[in-house]
Protein backbone atom coordinates (compact mmCIF):
# COMPACT_ATOMS: atom_id res chain seq x y z
CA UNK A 1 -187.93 -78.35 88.65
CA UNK A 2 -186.79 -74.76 87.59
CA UNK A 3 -188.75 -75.32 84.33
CA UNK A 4 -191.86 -76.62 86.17
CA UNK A 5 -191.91 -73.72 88.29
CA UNK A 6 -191.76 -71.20 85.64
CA UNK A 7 -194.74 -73.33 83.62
CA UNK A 8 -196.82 -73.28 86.70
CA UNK A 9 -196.51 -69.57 87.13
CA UNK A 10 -197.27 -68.65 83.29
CA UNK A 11 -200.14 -70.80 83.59
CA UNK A 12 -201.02 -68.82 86.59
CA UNK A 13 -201.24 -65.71 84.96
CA UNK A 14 -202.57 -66.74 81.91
CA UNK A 15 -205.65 -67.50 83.54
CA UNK A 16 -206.30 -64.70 85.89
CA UNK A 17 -205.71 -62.43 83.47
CA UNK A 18 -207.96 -63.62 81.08
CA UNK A 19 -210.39 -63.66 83.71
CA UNK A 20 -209.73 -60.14 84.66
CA UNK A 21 -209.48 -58.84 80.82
CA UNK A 22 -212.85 -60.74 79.95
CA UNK A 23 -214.44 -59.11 76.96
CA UNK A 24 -217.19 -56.74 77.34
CA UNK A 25 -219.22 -55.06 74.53
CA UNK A 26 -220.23 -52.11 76.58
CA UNK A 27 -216.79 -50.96 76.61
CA UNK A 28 -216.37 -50.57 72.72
CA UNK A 29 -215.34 -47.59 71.42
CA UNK A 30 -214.41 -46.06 75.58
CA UNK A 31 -210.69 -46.45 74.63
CA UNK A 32 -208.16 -45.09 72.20
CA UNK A 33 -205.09 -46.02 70.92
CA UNK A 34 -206.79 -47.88 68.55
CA UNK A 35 -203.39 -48.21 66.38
CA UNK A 36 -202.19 -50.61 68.56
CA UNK A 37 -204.29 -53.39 67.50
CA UNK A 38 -203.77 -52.96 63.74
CA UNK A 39 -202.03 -55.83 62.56
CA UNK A 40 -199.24 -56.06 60.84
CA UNK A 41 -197.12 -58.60 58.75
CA UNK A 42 -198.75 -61.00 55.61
CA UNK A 43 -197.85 -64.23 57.39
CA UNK A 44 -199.90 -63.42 60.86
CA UNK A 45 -202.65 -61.92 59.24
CA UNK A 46 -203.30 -64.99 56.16
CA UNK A 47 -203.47 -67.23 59.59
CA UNK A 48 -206.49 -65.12 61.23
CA UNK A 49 -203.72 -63.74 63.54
CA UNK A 50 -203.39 -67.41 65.07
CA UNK A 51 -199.76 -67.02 65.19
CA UNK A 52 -199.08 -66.07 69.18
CA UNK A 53 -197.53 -69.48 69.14
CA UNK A 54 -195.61 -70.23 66.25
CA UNK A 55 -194.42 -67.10 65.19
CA UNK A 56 -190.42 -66.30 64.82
CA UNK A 57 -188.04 -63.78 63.69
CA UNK A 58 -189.26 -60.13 62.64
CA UNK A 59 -192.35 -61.08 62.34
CA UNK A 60 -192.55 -61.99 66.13
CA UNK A 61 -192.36 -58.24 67.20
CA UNK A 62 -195.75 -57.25 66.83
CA UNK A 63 -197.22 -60.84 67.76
CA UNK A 64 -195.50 -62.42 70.31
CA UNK A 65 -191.77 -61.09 71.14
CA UNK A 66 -190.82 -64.25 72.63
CA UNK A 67 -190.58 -65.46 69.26
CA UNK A 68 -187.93 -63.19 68.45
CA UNK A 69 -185.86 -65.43 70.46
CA UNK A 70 -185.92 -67.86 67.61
CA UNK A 71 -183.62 -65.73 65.25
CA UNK A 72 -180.41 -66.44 67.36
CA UNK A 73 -177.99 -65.43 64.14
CA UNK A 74 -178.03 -63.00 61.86
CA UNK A 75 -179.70 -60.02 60.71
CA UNK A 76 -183.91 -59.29 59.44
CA UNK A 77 -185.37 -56.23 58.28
CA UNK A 78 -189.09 -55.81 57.47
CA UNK A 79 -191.43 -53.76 55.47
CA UNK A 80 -195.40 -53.64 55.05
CA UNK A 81 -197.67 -51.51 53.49
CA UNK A 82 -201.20 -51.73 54.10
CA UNK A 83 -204.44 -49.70 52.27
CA UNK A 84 -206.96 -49.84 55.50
CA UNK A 85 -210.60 -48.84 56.34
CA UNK A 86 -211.83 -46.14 55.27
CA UNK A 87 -208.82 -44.44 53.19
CA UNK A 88 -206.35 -44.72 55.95
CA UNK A 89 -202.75 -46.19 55.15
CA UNK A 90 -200.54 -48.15 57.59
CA UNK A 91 -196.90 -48.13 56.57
CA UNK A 92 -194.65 -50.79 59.21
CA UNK A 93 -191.10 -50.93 59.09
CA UNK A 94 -189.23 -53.79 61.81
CA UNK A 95 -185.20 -54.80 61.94
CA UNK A 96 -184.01 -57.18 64.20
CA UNK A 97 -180.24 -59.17 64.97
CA UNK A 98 -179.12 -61.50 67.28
CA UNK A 99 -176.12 -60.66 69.71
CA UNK A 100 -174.32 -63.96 71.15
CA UNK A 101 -174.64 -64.33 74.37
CA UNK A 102 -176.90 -61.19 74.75
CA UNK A 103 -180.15 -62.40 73.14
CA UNK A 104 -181.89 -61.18 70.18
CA UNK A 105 -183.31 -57.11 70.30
CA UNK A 106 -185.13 -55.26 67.73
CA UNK A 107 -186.83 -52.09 66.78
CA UNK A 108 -190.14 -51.33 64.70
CA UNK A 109 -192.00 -48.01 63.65
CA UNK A 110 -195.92 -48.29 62.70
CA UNK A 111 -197.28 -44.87 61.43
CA UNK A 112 -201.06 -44.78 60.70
CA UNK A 113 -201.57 -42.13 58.16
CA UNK A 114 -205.61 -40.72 58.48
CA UNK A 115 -205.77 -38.95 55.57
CA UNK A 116 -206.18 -35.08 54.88
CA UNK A 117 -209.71 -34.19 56.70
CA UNK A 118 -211.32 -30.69 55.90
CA UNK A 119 -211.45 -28.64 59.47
CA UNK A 120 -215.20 -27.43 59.93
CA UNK A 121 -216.13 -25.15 62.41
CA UNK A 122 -219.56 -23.91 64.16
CA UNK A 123 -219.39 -21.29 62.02
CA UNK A 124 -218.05 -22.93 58.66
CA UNK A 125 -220.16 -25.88 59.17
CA UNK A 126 -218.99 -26.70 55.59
CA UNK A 127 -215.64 -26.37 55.90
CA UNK A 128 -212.96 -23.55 56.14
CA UNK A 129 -210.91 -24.29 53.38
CA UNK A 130 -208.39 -25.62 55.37
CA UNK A 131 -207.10 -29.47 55.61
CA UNK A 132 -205.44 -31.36 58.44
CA UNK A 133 -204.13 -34.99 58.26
CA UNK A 134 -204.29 -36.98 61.91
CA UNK A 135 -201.28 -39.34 62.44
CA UNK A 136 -200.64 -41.62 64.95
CA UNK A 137 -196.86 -43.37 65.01
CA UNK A 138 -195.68 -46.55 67.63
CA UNK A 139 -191.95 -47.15 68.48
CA UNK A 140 -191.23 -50.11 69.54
CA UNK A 141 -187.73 -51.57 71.13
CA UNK A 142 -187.69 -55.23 71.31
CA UNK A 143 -185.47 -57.95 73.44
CA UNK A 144 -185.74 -61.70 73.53
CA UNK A 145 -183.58 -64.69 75.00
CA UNK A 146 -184.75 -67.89 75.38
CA UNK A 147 -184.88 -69.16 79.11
CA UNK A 148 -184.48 -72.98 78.82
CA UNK A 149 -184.05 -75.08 75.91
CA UNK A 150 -188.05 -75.25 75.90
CA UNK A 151 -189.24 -72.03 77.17
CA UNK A 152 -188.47 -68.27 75.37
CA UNK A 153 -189.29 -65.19 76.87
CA UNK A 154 -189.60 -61.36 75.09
CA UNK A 155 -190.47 -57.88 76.07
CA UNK A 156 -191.33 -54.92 73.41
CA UNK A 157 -191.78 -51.61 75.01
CA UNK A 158 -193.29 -48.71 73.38
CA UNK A 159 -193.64 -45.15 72.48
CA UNK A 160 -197.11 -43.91 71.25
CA UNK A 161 -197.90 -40.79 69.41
CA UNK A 162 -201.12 -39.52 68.18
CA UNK A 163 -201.42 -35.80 66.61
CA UNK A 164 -204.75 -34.53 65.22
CA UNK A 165 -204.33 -30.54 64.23
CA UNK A 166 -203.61 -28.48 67.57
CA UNK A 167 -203.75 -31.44 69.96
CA UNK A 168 -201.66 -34.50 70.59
CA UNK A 169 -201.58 -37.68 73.00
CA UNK A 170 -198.17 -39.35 73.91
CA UNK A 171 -197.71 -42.63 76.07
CA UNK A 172 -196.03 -45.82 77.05
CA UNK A 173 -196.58 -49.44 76.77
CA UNK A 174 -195.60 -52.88 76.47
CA UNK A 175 -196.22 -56.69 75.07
CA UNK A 176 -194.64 -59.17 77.33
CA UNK A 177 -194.92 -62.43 76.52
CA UNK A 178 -193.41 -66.74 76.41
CA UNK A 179 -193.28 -69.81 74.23
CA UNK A 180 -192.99 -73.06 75.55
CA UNK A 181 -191.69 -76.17 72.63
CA UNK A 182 -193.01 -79.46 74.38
CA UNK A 183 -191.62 -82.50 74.56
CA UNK A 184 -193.96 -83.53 71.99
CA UNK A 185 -192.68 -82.60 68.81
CA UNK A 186 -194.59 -79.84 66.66
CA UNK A 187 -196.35 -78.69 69.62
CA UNK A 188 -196.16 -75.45 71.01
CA UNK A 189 -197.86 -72.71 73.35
CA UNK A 190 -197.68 -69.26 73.70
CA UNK A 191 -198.86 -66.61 75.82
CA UNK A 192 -198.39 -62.72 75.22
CA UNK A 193 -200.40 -59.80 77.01
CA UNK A 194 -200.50 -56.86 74.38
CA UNK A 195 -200.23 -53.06 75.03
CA UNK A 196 -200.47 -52.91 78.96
CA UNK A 197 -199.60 -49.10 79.70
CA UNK A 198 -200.68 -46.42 81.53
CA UNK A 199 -204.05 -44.20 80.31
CA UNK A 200 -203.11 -41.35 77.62
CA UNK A 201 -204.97 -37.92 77.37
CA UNK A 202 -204.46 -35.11 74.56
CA UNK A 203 -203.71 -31.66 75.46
CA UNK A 204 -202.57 -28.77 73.14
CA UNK A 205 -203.89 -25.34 71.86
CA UNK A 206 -207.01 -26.95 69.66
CA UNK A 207 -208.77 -26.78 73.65
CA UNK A 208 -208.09 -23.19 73.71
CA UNK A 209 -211.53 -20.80 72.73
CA UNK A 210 -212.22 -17.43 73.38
CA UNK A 211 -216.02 -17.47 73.88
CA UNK A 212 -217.40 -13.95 72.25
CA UNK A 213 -218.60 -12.44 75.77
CA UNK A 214 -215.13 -13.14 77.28
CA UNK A 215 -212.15 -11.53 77.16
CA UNK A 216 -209.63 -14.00 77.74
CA UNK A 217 -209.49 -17.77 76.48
CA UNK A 218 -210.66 -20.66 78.50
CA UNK A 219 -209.38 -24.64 78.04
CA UNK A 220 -211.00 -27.79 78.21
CA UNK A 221 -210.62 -30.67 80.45
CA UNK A 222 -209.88 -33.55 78.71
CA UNK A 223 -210.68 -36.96 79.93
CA UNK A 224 -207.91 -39.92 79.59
CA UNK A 225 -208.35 -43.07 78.02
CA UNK A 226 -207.77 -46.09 78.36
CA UNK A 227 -204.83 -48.09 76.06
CA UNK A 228 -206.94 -51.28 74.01
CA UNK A 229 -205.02 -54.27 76.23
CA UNK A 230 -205.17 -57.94 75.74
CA UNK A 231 -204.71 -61.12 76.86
CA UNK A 232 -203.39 -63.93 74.15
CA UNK A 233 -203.25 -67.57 74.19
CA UNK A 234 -201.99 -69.77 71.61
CA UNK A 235 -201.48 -73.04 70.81
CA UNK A 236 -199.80 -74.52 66.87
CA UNK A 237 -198.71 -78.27 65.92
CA UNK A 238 -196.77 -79.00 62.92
CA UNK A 239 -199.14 -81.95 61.93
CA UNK A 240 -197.69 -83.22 59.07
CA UNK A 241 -194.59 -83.25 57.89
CA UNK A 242 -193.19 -85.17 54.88
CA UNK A 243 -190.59 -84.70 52.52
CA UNK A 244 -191.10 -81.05 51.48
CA UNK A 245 -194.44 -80.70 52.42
CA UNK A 246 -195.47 -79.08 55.58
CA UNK A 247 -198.60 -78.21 57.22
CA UNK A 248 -198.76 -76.06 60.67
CA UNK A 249 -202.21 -75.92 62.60
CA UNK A 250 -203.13 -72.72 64.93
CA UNK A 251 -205.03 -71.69 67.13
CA UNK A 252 -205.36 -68.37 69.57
CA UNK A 253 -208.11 -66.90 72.47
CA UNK A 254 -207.55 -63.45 72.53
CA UNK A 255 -209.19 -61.58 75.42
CA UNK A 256 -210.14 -57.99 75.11
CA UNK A 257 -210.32 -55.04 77.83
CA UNK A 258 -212.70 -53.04 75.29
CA UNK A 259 -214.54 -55.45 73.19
CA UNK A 260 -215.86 -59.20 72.82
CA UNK A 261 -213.55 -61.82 72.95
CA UNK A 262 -212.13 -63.26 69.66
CA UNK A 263 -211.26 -66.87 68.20
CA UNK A 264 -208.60 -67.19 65.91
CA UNK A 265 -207.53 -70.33 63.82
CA UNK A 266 -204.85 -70.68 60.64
CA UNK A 267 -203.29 -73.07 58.48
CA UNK A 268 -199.47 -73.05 56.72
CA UNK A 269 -198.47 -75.10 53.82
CA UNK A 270 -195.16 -74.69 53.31
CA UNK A 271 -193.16 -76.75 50.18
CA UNK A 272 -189.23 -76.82 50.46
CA UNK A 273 -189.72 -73.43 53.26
CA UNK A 274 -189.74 -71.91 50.38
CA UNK A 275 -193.23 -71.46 49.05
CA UNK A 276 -196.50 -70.76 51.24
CA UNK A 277 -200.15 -70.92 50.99
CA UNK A 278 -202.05 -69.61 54.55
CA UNK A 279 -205.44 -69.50 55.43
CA UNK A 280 -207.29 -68.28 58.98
CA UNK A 281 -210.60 -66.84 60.36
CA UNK A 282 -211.42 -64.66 63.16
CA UNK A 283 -214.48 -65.38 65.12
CA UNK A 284 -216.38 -63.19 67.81
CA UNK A 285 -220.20 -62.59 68.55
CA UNK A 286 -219.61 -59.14 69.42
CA UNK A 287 -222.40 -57.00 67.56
CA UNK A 288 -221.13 -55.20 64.00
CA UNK A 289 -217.63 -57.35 63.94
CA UNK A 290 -216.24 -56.81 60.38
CA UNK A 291 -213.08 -58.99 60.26
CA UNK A 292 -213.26 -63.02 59.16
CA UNK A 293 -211.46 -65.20 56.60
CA UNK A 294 -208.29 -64.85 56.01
CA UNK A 295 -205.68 -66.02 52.25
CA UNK A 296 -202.06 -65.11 51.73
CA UNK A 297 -199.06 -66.67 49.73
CA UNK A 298 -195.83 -66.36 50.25
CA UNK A 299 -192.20 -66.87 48.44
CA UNK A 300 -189.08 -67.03 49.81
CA UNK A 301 -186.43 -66.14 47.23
CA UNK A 302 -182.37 -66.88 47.60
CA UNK A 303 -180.09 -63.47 46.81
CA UNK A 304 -176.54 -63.51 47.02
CA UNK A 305 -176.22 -64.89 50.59
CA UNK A 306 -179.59 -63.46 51.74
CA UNK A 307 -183.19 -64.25 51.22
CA UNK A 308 -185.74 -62.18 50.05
CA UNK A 309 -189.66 -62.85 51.10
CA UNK A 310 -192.13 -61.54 49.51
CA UNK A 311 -196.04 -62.46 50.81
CA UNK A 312 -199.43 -60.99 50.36
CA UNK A 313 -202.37 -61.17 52.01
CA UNK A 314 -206.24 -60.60 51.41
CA UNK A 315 -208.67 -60.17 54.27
CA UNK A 316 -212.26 -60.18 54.36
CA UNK A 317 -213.78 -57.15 56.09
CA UNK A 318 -217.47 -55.98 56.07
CA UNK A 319 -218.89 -52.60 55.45
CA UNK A 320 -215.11 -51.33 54.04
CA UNK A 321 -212.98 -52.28 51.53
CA UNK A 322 -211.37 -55.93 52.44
CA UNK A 323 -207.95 -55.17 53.77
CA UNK A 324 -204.86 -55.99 51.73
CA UNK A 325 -201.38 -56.12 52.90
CA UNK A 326 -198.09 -56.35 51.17
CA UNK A 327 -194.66 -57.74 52.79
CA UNK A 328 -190.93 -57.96 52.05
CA UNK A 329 -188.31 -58.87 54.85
CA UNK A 330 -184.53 -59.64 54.26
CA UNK A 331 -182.55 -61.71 56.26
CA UNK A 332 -178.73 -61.80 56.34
């Protein structure tokens, strides 16, 4: 009954907050912290992000923290390094453990390096000679604990930092979210709402200016904005399995505060959980979208008493460079 009740209510608030976070063009580019929604991890992004479901360990953190519930021993650690848009570099760093009896908690760093931009002025209109580089770093701290045998639960909360010359922004959010294993086997749902926080704003000196006729300087008001939340819902079934062979199907409706609505669908072959071949697409009919297919591989290699994964992935991406990202985690 407890588990029915606790089904009933997630499905609750699944659907009025979709409802409520229902995608709308107009709102593109009205928001910052765009960070936030730059993914992370090979795995997750080979599967067009389809993962809110069926993913586990490390790799949970920036999908779904309820999956973090699945690594109930031991130790992870993750690294990724990813050459984005436009120049700009995304270095992600996670480590997670498992305390009996406690749950499972873990901790992540995301820094988005812009790149060095030349500072122009009204004056220098083609430059002063001097550079700045914008960066914008996420903490994250992490818990999960499974609630039933069937039903996980998993909260990330998180600090946000962006610095661009003389100004800054600093804020707080969070990703709360569930997976429930049916009683059907290989089937599984999952629900996570992403980066729910207050609005941000940036202050600092860079508003200060003396305007020639005055004598003393004046500062701007600055506007806040709004964080880029969302709504995810996820579904994966392990639809064949035999011998070493293994093939997961998933599938996610992600609903956006600031932009169209995506659809995302993967595929996992996995032989012996030790080799992996992914595939995914994103879908949305949002004007100028630039993300679609998705191909990674994946190896999982024994050393000493710990295992070392190494996976890429390539994904497509119009107008820029297609995105590439590179992935080692250790667990012990």
């Amino acid at each position: 009954m407890k588990k029915k009740t606790l089904l009933l209510v997630i499905a609750i608030l699944a659907l009025g907050l979709s409802s409520a976070f229902a995608g709308n063009a107009n709102r593109v580019g009205t928001g910052g912290g765009q960070e936030l929604v730059i993914p992370v991890g090979s795995r997750g992004t080979a599967m067009g992000g389809a993962v809110v479901a069926n993913s586990s360990g490390v790799d949970a953190i920036f999908w779904n923290p309820a999956g973090l519930a699945d690594l109930y021993e031991g130790t992870e650690a993750m690294f990724m390094h990813l050459p984005y848009i436009a120049d700009i570099n995304v270095e992600y760093a996670a480590l997670a453990t498992a305390i009996e009896d406690f749950g499972t908690i873990g901790v992540s760093v995301k820094v988005t390096d812009i790149g060095d931009i030349e500072e122009t002025t009204e004056l220098y209109p083609d430059g002063t000679g001097r550079l700045f580089n914008p960066t914008m770093t996420v903490v994250g701290l992490t818990f999960a604990k499974p609630l039933t045998n069937a039903i996980s639960f998993g909260l990330t909360g998180f600090y946000i930092h962006e610095a661009i010359d003389e100004v800054s922004a600093s804020g707080l959010a969070m990703d709360f979210g569930f997976t429930y294993q049916t009683k059907y086997d290989g089937l599984k749902f999952g629900f996570v709402m992403k980066n729910y926080g207050p609005d941000m704003s940036f202050s600092g000196s860079g508003f200060e200016r003396t305007p020639a006729d005055e004598k003393r300087s004046v500062s701007s008001e600055n506007a806040s904005f709004e964080l880029p939340t969302s709504i995810n819902l996820g579904l994966s079934y392990n639809f064949l399995t035999s011998g070493a062979n293994a093939f997961v199907l998933s599938g996610n409706f992600r609903a956006n505060n600031q932009a169209n609505d995506y659809w995302q669908g993967g595929v996992e072959y996995a032989y012996s959980e030790k080799f992996f071949v992914r595939t995914g697409y994103n879908y949305s009919d949002q004007e100028g979208f630039i993300y679609g297919a998705s191909l990674g591989l994946g190896a999982a290699l024994p050393v000493g008493n710990s295992t070392l994964t190494l996976e890429y992935t390539w994904t497509e991406t119009e107008v820029f460079d297609n995105n590439q990202f590179y992935t080692a985690k250790f667990s012990f």
